[in-house]
C-alpha atoms as a PDB file:
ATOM      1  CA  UNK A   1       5.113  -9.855 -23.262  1.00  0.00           C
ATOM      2  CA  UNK A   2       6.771 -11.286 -26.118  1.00  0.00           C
ATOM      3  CA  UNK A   3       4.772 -12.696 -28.878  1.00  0.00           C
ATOM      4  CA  UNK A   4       5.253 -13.716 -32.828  1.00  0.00           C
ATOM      5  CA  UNK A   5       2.930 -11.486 -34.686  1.00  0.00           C
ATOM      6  CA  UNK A   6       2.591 -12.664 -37.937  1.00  0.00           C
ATOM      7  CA  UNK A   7       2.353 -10.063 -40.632  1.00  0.00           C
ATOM      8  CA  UNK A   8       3.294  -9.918 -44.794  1.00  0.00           C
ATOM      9  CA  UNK A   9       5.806  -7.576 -45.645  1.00  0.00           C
ATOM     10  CA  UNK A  10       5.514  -6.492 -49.572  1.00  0.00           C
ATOM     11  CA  UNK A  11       6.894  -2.937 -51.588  1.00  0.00           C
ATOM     12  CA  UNK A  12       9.211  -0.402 -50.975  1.00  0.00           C
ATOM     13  CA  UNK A  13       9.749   3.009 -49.515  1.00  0.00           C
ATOM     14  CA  UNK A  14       7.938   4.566 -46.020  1.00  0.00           C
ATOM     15  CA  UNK A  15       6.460   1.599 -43.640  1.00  0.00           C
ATOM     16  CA  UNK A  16       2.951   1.632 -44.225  1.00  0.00           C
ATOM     17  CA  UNK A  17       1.133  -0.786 -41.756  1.00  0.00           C
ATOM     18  CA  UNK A  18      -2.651  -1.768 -41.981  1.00  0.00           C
ATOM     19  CA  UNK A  19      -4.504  -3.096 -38.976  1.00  0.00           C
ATOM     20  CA  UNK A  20      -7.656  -5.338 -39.483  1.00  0.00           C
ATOM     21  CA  UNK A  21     -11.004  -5.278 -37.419  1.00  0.00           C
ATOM     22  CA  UNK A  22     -12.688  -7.616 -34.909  1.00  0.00           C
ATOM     23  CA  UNK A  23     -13.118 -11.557 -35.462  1.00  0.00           C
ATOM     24  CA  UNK A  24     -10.776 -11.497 -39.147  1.00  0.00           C
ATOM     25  CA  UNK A  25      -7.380 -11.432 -40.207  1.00  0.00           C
ATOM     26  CA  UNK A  26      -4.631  -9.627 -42.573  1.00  0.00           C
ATOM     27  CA  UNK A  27      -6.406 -11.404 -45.888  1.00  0.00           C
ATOM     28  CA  UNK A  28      -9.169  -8.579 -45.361  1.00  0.00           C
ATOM     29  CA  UNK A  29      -6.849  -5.907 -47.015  1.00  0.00           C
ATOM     30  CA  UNK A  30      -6.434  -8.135 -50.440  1.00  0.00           C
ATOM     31  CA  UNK A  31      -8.000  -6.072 -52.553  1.00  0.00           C
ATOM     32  CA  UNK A  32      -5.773  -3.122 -51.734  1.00  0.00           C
ATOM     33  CA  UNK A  33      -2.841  -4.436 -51.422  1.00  0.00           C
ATOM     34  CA  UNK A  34      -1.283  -4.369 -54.365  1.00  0.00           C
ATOM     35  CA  UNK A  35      -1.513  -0.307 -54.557  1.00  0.00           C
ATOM     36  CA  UNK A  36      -0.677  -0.268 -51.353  1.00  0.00           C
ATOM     37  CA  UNK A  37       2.624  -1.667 -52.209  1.00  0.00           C
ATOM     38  CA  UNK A  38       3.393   0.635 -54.444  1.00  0.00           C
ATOM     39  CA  UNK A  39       3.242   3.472 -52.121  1.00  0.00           C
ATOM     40  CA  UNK A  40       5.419   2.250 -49.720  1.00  0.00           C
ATOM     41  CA  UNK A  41       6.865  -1.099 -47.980  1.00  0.00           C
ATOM     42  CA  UNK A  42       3.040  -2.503 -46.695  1.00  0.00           C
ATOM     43  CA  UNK A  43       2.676  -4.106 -43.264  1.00  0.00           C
ATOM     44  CA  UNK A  44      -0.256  -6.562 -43.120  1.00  0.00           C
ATOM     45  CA  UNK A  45      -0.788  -7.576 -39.772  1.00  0.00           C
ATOM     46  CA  UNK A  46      -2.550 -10.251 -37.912  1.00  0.00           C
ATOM     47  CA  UNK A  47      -3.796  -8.653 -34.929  1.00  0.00           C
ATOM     48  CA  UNK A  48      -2.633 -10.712 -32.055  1.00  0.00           C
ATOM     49  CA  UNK A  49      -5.284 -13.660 -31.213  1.00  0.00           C
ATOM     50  CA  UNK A  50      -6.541 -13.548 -34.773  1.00  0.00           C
ATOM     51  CA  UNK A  51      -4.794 -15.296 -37.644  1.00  0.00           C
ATOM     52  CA  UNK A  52      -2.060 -17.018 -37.577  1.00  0.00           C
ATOM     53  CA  UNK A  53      -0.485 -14.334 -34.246  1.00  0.00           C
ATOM     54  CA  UNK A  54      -1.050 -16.471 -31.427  1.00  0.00           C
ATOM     55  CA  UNK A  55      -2.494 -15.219 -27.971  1.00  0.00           C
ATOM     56  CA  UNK A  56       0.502 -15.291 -25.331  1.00  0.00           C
ATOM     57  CA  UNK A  57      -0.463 -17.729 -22.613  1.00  0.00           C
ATOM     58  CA  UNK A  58      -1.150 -16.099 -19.379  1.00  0.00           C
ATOM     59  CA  UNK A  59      -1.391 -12.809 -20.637  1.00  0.00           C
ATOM     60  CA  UNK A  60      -5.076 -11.149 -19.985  1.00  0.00           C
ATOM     61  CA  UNK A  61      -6.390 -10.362 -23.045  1.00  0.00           C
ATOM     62  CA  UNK A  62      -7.269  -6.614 -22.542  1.00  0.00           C
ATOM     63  CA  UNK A  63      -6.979  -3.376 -25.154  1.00  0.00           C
ATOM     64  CA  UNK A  64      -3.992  -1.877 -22.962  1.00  0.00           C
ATOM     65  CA  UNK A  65      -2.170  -5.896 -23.792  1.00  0.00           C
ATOM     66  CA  UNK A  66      -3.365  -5.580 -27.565  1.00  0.00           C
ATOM     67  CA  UNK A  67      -1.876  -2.153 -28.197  1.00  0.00           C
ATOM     68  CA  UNK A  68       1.322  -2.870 -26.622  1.00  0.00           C
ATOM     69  CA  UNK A  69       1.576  -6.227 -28.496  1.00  0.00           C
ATOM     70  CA  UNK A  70       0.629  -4.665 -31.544  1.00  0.00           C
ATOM     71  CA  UNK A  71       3.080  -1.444 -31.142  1.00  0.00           C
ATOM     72  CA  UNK A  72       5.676  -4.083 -30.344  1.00  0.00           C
ATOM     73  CA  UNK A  73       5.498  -5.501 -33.622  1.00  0.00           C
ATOM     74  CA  UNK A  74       5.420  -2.291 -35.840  1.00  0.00           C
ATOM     75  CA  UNK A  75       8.472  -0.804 -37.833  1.00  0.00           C
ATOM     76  CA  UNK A  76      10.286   2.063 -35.894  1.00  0.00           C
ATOM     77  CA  UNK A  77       8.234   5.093 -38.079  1.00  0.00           C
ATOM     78  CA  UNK A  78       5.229   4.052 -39.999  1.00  0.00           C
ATOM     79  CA  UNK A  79       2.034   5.352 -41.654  1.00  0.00           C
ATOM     80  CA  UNK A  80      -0.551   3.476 -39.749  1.00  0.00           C
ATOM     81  CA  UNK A  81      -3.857   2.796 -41.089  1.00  0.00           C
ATOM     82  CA  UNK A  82      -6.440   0.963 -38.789  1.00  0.00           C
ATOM     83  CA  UNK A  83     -10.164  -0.268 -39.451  1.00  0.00           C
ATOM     84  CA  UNK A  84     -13.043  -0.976 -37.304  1.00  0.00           C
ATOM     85  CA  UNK A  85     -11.662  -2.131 -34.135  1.00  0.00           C
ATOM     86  CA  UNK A  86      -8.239  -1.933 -35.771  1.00  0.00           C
ATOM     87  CA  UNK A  87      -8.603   2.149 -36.018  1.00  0.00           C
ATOM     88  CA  UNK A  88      -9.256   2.363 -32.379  1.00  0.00           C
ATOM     89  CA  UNK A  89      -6.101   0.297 -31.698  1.00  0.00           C
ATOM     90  CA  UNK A  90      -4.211   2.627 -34.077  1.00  0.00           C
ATOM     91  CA  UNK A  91      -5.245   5.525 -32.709  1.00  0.00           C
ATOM     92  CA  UNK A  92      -4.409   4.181 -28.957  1.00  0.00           C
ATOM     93  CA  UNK A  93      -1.063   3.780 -30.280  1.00  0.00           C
ATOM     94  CA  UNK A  94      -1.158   7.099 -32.355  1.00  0.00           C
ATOM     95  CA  UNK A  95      -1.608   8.237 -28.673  1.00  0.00           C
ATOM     96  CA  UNK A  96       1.004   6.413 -26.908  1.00  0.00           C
ATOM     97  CA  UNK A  97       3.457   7.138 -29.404  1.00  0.00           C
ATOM     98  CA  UNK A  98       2.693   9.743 -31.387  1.00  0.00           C
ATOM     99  CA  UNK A  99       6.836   9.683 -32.049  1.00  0.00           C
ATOM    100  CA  UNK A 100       6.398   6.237 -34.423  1.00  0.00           C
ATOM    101  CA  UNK A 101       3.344   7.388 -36.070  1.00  0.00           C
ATOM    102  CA  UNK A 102       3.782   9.247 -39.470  1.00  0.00           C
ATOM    103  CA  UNK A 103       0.166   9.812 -40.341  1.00  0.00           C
ATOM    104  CA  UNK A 104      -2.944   7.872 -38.888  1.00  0.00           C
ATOM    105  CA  UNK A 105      -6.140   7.043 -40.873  1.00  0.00           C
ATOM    106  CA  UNK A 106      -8.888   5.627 -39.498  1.00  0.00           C
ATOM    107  CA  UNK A 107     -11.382   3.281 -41.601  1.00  0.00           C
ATOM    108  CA  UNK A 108     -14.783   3.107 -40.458  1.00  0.00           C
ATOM    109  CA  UNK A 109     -13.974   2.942 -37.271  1.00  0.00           C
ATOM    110  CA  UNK A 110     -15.278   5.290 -34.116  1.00  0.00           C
ATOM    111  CA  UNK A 111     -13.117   6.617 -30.747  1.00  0.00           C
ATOM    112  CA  UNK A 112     -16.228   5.248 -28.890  1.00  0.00           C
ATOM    113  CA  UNK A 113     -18.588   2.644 -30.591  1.00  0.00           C
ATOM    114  CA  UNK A 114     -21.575   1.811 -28.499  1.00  0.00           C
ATOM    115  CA  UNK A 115     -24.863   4.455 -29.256  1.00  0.00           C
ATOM    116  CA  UNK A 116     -24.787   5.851 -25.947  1.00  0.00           C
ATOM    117  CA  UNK A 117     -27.281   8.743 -25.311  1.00  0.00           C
ATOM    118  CA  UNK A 118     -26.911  11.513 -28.286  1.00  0.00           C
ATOM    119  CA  UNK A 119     -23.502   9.812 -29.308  1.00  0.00           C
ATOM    120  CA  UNK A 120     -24.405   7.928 -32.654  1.00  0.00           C
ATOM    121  CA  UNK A 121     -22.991   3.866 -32.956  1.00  0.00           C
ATOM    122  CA  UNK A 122     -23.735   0.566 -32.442  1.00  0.00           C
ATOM    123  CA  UNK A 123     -26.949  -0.309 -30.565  1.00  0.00           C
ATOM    124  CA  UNK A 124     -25.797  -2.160 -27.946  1.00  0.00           C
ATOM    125  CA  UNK A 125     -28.040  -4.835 -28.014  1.00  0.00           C
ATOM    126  CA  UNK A 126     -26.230  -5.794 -31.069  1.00  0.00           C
ATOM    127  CA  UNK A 127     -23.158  -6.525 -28.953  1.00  0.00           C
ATOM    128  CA  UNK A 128     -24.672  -8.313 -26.157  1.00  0.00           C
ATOM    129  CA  UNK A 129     -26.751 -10.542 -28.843  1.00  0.00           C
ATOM    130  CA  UNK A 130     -23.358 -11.812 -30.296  1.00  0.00           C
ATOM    131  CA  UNK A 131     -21.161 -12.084 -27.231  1.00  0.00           C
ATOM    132  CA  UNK A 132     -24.265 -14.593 -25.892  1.00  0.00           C
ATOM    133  CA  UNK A 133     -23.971 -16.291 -29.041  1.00  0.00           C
ATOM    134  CA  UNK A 134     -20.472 -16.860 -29.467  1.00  0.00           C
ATOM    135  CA  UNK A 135     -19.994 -19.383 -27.047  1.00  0.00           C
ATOM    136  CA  UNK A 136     -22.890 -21.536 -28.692  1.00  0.00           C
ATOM    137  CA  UNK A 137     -21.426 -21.304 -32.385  1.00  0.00           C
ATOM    138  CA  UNK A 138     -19.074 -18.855 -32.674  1.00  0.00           C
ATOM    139  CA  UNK A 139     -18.322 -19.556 -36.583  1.00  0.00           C
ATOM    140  CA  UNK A 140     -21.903 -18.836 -37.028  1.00  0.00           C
ATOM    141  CA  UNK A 141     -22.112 -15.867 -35.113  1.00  0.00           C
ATOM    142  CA  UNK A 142     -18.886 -14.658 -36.961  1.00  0.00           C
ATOM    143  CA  UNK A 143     -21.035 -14.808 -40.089  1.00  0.00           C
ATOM    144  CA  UNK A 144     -23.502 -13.079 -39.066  1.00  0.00           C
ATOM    145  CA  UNK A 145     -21.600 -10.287 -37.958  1.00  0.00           C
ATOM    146  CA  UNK A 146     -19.784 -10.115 -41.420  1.00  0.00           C
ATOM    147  CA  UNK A 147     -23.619 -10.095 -43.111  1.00  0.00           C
ATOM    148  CA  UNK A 148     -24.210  -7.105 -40.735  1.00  0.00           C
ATOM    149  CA  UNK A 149     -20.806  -4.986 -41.693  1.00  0.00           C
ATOM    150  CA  UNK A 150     -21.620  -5.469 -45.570  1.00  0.00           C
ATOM    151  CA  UNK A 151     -25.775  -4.684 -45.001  1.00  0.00           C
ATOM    152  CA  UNK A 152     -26.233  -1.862 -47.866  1.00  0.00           C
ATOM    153  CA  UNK A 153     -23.456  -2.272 -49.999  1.00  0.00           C
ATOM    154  CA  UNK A 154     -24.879  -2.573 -53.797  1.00  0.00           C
ATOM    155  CA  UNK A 155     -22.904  -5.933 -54.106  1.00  0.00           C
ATOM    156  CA  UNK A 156     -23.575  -6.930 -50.287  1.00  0.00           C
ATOM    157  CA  UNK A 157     -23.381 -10.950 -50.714  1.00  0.00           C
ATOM    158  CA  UNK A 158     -20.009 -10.784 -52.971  1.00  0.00           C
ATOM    159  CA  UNK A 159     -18.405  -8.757 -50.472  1.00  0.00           C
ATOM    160  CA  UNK A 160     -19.570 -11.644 -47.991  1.00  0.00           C
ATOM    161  CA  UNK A 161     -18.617 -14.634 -49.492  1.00  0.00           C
ATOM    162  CA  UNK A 162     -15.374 -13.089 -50.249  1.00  0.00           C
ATOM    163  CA  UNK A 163     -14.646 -12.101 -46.536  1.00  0.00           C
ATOM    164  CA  UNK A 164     -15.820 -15.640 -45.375  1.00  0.00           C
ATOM    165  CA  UNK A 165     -13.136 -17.152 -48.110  1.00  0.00           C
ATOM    166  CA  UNK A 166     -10.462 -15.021 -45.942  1.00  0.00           C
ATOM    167  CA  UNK A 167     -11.366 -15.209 -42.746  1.00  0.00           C
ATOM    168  CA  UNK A 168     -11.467 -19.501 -42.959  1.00  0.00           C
ATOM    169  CA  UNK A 169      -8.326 -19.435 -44.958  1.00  0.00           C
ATOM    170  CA  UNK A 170      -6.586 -18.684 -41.639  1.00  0.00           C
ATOM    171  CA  UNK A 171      -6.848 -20.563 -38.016  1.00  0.00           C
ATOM    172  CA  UNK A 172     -10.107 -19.173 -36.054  1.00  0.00           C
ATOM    173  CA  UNK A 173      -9.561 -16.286 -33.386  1.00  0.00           C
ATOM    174  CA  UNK A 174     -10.139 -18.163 -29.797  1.00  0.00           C
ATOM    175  CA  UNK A 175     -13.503 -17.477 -28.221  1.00  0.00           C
ATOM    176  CA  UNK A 176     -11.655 -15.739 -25.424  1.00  0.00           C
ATOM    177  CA  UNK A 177     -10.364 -13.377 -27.521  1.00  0.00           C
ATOM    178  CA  UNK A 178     -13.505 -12.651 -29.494  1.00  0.00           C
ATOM    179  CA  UNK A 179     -15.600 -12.149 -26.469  1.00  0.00           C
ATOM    180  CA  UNK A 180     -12.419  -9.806 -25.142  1.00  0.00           C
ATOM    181  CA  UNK A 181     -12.640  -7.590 -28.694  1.00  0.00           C
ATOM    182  CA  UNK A 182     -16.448  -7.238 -28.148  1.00  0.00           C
ATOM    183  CA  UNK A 183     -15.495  -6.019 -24.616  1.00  0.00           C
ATOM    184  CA  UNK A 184     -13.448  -3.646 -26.272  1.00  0.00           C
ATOM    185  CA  UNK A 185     -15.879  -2.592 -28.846  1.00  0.00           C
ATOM    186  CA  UNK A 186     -18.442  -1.566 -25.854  1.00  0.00           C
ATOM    187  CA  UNK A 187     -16.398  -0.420 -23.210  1.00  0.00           C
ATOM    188  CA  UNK A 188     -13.202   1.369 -24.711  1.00  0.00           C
ATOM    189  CA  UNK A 189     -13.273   5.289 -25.081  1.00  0.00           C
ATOM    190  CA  UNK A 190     -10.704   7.441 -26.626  1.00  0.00           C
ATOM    191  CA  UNK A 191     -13.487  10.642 -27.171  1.00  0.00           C
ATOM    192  CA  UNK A 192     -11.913  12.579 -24.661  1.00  0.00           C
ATOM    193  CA  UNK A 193      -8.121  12.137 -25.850  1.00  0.00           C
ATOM    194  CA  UNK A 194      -8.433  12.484 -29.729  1.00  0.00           C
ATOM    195  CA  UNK A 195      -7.553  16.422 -29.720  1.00  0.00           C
ATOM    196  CA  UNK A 196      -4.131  15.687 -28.550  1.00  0.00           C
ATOM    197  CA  UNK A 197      -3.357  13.926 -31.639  1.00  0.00           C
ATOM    198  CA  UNK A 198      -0.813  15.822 -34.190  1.00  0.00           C
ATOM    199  CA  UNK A 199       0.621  14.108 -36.865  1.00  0.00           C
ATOM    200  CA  UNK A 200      -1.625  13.760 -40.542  1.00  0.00           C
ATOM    201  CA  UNK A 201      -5.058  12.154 -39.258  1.00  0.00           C
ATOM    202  CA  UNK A 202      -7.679  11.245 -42.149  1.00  0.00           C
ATOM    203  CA  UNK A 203     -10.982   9.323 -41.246  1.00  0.00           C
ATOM    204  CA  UNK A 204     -12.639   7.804 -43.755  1.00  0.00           C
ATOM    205  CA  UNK A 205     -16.330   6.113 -43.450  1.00  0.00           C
ATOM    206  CA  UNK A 206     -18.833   4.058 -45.604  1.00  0.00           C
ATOM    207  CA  UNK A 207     -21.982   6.243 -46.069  1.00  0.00           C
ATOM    208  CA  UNK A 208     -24.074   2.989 -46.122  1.00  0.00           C
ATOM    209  CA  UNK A 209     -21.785   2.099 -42.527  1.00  0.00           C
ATOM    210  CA  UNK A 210     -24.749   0.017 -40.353  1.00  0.00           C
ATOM    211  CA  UNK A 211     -21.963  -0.124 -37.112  1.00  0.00           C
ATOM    212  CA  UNK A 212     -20.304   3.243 -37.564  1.00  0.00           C
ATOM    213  CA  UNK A 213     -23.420   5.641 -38.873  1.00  0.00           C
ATOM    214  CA  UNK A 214     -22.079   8.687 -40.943  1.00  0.00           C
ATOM    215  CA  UNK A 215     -24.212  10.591 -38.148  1.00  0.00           C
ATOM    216  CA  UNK A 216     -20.775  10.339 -35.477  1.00  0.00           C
ATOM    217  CA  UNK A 217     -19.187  12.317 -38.579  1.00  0.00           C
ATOM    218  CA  UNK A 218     -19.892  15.853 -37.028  1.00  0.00           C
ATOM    219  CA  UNK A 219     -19.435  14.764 -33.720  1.00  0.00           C
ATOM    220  CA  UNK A 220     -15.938  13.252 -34.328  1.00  0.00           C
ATOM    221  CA  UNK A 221     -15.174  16.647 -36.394  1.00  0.00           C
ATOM    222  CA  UNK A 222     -15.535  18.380 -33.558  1.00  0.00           C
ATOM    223  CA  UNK A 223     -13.156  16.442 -31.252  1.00  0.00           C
ATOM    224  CA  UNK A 224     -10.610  16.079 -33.503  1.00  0.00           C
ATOM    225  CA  UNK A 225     -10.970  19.353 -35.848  1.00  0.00           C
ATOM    226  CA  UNK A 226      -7.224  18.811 -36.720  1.00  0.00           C
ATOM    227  CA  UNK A 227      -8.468  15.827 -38.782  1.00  0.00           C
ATOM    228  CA  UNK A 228     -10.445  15.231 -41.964  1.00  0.00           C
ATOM    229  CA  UNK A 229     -13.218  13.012 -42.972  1.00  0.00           C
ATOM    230  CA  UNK A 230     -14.097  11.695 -46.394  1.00  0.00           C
ATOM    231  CA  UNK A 231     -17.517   9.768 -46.990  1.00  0.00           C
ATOM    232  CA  UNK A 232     -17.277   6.739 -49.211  1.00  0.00           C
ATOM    233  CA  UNK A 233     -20.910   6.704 -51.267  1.00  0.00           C
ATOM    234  CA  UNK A 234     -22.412   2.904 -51.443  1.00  0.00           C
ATOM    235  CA  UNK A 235     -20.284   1.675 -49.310  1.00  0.00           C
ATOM    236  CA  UNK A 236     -20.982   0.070 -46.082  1.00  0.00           C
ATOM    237  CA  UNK A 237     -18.448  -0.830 -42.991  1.00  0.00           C
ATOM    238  CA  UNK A 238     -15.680  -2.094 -45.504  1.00  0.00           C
ATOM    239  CA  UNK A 239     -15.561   0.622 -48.171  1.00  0.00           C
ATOM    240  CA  UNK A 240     -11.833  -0.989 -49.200  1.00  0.00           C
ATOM    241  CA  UNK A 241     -13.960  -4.139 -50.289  1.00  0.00           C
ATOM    242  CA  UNK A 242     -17.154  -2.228 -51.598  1.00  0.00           C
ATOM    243  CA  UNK A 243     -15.316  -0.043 -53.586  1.00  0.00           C
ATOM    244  CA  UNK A 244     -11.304  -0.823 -53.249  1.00  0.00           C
ATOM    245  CA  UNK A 245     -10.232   1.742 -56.426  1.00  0.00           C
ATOM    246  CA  UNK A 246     -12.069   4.621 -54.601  1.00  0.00           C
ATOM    247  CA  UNK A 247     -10.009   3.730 -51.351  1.00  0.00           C
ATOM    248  CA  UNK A 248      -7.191   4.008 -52.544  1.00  0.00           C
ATOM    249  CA  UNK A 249      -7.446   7.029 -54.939  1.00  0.00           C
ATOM    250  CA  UNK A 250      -8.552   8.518 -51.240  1.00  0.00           C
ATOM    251  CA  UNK A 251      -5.952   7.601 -49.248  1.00  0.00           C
ATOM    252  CA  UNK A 252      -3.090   8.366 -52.076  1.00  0.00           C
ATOM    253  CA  UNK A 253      -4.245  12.018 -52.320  1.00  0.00           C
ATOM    254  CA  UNK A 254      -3.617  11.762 -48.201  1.00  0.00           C
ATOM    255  CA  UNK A 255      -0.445  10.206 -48.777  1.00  0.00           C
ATOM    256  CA  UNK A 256       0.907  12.450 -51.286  1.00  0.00           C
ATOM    257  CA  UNK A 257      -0.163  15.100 -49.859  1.00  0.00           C
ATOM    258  CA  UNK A 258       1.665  14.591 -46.374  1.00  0.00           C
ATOM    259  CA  UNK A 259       5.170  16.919 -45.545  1.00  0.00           C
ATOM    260  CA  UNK A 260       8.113  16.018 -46.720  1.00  0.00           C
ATOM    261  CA  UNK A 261       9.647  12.903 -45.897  1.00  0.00           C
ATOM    262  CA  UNK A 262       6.653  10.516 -46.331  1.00  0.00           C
END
């Protein structure tokens, strides 16, 4: 299962690697990336299938294939941060291998996504709707889900004109693999496992979050009480674009406040 995943390597210190969500590319973490680098040597990766990290032929494109690719590409210790469908590969792989994860922060992102029952999330409708549309105009239906993850924010149609100007600066994720990463979005579960995870775990959410409703908050608290949660105010699913200072005055108190060696 070897594959070329393309990432940007920029900074010094402790690997810090950041994985991006479903249907975009590395270019999403822009506005953060500069204090990022300063914190440690940054990892931005293009999660295999998106970008410019090519599928491998053959290979089924499943969430068991994308975390091994994924873990395959990462530095031997790192501090991984993942968002949207990005945190629930990072936290697969803070799973696998707890041993090469440092810390793990999640970014609006949920161990189970769908609304399913008294478990807050996506209505799956919304899914279905955009895995029918995809194969009609998938660049379209793209859009539309971007429009969706920044409904709420104060400065909603900024945030999505500057997410459409990095998404089409890079190649086009294949249809396969965008229909695959809504498969994943519906179907994959890690509720039951997240209490086995050890090392420094901070989630962080957008209170204005339309796909990942601050309501799972409690709920996720409860699984994973070894973790803690900090609520972004007007921000939506992409609180690092909505309000990119506040992320990162977050996640450095996290950072700094992790045991010695970070």
């Amino acid at each position: 299962m070897v594959t070329s995943v393309w990432q940007s390597v920029s900074g010094d210190g402790a690997d810090i690697v950041v994985l991006h969500g479903w249907g975009l590319n590395a270019k999403i973490w822009t506005p953060v990336v500069p204090a990022l680098s300063e914190l440690g040597r940054l990892h931005c990766l293009d999660l295999p299938g998106y970008g410019e990290s090519p599928w491998p032929a053959d290979l089924p494109v499943t969430f068991d294939n994308l975390c091994e690719l994924v873990s395959a590409a990462l530095p031997e210790r790192c501090h991984l941060v993942g968002w949207s469908l990005g945190g629930l590969v990072a936290t697969a792989i803070a799973l696998k291998q707890p041993e090469r994860v440092r810390s793990l922060t999640t970014v609006a992102s949920s161990p189970h996504f769908p609304e399913t029952g008294d478990w807050p999330g996506i209505e799956p409708h919304i899914l279905n709707t955009f895995a029918r549309q995809l194969s009609r105009d998938f660049r379209r239906t793209v859009e539309r889900f971007l429009a969706l993850q920044s409904m709420g924010s104060p400065h909603a149609r900024e945030d999505v004109r500057q997410i459409k100007e990095w998404l089409f600066s890079k190649p086009m994720a294949a249809v396969e693999v965008l229909n695959a990463g809504l498969d994943m979005l519906a179907e994959v579960d890690l509720r039951p496992q997240l209490q086995q995870i050890q090392m420094p775990f901070l989630r962080m959410y957008g209170r204005l979050d339309a796909l990942v409703p601050t309501a799972v908050i409690p709920q996720v608290d409860a699984l994973a009480p070894q973790s803690r949660s900090i609520i972004a105010e007007r921000c939506s699913h992409a609180p690092f674009i909505s309000n990119p200072q506040q992320f990162i005055r977050d996640w450095q108190a996290f950072f700094h406040d992790l045991p010695e060696p970070r």
